[in-house]
C-alpha atoms as a PDB file:
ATOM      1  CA  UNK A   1       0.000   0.000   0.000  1.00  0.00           C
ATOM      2  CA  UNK A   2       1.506   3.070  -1.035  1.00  0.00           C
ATOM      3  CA  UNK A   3       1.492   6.165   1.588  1.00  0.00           C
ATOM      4  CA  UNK A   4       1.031   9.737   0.715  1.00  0.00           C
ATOM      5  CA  UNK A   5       3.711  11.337   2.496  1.00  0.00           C
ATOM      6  CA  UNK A   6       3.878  15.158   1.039  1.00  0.00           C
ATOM      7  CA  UNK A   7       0.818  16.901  -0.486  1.00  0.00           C
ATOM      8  CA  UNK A   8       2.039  19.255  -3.186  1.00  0.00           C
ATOM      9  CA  UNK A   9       0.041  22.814  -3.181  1.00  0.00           C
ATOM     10  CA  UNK A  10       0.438  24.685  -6.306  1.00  0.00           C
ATOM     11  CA  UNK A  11      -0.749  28.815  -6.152  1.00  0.00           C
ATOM     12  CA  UNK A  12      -0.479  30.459 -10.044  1.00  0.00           C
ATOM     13  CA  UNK A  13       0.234  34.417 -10.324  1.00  0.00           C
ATOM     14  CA  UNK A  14      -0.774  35.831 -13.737  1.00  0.00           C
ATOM     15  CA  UNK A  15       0.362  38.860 -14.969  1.00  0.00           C
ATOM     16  CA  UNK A  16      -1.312  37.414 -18.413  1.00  0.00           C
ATOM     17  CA  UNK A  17      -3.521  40.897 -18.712  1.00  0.00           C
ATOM     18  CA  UNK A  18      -0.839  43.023 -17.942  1.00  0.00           C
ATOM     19  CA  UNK A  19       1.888  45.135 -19.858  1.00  0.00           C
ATOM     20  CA  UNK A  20       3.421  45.146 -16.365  1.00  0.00           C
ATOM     21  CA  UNK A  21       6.676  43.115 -14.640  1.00  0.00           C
ATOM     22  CA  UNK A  22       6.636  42.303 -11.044  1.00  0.00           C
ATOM     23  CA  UNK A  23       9.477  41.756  -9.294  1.00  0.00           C
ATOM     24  CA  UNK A  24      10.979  40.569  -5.391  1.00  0.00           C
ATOM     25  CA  UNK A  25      14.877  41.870  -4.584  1.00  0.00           C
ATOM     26  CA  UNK A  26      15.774  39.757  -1.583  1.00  0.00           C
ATOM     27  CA  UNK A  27      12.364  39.621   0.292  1.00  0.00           C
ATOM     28  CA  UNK A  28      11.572  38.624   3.536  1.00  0.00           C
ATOM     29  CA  UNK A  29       9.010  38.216   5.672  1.00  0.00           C
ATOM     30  CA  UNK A  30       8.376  37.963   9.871  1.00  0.00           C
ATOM     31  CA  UNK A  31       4.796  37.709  10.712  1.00  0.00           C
ATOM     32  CA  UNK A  32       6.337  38.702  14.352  1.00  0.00           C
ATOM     33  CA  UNK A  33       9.494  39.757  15.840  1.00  0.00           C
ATOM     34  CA  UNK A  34      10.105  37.064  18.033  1.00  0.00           C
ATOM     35  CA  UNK A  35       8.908  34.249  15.491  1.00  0.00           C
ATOM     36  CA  UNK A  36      11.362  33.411  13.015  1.00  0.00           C
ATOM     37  CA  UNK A  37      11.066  34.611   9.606  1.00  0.00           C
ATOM     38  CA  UNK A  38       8.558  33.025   7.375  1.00  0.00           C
ATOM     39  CA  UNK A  39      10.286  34.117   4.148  1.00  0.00           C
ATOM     40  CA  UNK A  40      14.226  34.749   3.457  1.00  0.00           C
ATOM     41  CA  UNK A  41      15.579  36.099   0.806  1.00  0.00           C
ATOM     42  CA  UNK A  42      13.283  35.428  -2.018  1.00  0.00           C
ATOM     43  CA  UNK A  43      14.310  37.003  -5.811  1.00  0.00           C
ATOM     44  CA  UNK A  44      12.539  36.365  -8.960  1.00  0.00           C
ATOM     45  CA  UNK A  45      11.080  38.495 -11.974  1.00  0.00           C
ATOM     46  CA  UNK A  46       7.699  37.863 -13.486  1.00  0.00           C
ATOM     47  CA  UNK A  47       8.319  38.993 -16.749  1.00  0.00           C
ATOM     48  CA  UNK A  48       4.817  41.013 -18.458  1.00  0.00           C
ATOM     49  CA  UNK A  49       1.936  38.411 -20.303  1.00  0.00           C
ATOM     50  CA  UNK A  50       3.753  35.203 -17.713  1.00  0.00           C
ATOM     51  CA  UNK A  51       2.398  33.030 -15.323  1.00  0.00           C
ATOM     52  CA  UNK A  52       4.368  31.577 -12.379  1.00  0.00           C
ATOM     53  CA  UNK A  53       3.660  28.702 -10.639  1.00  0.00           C
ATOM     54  CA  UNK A  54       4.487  28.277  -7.152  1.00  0.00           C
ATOM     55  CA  UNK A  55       4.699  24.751  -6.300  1.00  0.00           C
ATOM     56  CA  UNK A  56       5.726  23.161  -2.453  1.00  0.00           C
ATOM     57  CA  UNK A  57       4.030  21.527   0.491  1.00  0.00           C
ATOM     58  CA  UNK A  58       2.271  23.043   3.181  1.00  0.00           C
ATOM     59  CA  UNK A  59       3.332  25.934   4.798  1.00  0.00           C
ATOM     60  CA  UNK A  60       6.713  26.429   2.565  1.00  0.00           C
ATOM     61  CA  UNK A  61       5.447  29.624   1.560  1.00  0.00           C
ATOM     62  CA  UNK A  62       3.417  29.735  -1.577  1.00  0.00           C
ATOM     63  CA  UNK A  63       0.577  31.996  -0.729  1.00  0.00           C
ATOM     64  CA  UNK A  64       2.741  34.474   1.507  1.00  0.00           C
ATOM     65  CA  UNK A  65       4.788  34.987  -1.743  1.00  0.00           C
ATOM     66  CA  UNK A  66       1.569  36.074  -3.439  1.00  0.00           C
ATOM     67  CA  UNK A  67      -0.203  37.684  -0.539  1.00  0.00           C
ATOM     68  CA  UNK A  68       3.232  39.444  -0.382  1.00  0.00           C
ATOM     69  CA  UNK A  69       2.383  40.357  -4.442  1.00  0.00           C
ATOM     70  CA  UNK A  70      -0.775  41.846  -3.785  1.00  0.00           C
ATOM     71  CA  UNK A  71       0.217  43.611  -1.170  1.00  0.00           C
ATOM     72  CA  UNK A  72      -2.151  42.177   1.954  1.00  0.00           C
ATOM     73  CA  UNK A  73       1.242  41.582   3.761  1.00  0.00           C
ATOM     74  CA  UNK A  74       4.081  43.974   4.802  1.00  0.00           C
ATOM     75  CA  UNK A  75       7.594  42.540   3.881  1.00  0.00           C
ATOM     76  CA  UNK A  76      10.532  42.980   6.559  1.00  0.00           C
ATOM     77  CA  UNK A  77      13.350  42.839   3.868  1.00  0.00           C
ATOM     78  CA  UNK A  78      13.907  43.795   0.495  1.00  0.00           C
ATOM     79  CA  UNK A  79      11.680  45.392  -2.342  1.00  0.00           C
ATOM     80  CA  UNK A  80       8.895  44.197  -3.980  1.00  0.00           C
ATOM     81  CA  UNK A  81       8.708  46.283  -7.961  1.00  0.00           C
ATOM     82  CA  UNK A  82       5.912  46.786 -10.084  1.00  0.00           C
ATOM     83  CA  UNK A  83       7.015  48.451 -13.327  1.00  0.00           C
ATOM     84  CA  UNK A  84      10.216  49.373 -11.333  1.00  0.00           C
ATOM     85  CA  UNK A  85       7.914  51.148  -9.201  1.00  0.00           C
ATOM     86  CA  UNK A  86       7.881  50.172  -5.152  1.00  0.00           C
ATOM     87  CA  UNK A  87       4.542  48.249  -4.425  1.00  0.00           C
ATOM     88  CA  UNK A  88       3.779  50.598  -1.627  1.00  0.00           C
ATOM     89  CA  UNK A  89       3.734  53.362  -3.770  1.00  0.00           C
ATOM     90  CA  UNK A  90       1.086  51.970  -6.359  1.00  0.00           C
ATOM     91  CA  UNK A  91      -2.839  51.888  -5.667  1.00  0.00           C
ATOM     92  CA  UNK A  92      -3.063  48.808  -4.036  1.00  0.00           C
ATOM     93  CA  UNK A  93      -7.068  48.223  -5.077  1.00  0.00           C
ATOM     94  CA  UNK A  94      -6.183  48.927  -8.788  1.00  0.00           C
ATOM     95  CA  UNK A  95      -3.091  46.567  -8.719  1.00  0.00           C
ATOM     96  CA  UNK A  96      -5.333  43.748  -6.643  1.00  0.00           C
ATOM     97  CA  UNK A  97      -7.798  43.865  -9.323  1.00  0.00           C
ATOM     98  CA  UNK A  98      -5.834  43.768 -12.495  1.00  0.00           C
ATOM     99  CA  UNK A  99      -3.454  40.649 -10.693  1.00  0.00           C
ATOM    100  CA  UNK A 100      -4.277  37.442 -11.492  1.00  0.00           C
ATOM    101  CA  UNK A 101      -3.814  34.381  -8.235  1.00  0.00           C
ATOM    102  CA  UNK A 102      -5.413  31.153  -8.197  1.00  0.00           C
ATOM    103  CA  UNK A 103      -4.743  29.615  -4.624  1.00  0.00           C
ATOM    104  CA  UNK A 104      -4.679  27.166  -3.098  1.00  0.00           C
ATOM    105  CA  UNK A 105      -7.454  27.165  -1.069  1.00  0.00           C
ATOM    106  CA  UNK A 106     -10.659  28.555  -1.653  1.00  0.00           C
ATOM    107  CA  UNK A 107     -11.843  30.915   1.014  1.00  0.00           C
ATOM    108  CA  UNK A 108     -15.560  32.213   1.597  1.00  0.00           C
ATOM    109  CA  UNK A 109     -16.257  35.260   3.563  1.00  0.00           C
ATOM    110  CA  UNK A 110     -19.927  35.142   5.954  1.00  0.00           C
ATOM    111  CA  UNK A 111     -21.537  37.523   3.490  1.00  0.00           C
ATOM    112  CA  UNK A 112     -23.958  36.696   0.362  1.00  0.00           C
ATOM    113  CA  UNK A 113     -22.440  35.039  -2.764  1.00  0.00           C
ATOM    114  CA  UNK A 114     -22.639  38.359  -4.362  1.00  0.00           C
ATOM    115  CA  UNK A 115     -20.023  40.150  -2.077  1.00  0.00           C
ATOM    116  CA  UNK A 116     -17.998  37.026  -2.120  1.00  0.00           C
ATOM    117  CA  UNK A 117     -17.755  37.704  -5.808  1.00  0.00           C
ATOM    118  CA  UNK A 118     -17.384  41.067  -5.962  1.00  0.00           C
ATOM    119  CA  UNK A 119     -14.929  41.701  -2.738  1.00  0.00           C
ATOM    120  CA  UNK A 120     -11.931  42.993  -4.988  1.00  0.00           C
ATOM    121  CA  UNK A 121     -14.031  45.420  -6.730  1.00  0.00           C
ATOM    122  CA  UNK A 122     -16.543  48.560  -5.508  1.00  0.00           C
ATOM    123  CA  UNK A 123     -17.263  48.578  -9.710  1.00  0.00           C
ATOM    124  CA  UNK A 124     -19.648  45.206  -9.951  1.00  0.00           C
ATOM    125  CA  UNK A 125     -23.191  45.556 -10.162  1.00  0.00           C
ATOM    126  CA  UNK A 126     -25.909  42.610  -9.868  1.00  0.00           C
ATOM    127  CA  UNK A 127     -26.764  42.386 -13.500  1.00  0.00           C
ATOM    128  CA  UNK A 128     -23.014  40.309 -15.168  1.00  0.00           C
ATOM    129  CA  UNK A 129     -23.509  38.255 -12.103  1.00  0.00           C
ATOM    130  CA  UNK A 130     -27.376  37.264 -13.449  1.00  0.00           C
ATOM    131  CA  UNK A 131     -26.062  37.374 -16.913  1.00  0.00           C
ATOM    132  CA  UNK A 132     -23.129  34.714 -15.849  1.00  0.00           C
ATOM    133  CA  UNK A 133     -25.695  32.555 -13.704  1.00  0.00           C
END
């Protein structure tokens, strides 16, 4: 009987949409001061039109690399780019909804369907969502 030792997450960040090139220079990452860090030095360039695929077990990472991307987290270390401009400087809702990230898990907020939706956006109306449905 063969055992299932490792389960292998995968989280994809598209910047398929965009004419833009994100970037981390030597990242890290502390979620406290006295824990140790969660993320050291992490470096890579998603060129514009890509798709990166972030693939590890549980808890190596994957989704604070893109919650780092989109700007939900604070790094300790290094610089994050956009268009070789800081993320902190950009308009984080703008950049949230024009960045693609499929994770790994699927999270539901206690609100209707319609707000679980729409929750990146103030722009949706009712009447796609009918059209979609």
């Amino acid at each position: 009987m063969m055992m299932i030792t490792h389960i292998l997450r995968l989280v994809l960040i598209s910047t398929c949409l965009l004419l833009v090139v994100a970037a981390m220079e030597h990242v890290g990452l502390h979620y406290a001061p006295e824990l140790p860090p969660a993320l050291n030095d992490i470096s890579f360039t998603l060129p514009r039109e890509q798709m990166l695929g972030l693939m590890g077990s549980s808890g190596a990472g994957k989704s604070s690399i893109a919650d780092l991307l989109k700007g939900l987290n604070a790094h300790s270390a290094g610089q994050i780019w956009v268009n070789n401009t800081p993320l902190e400087q950009l308009e984080l809702a703008s950049w949230r909804h024009r960045l693609g990230v499929l994770s790994q898990d699927k999270f539901l907020f206690n609100a209707t369907i319609a707000a679980n939706i729409t929750f990146w956006t103030t722009e949706a109306t009712l009447s796609p969502m009918k059209a979609a449905c």
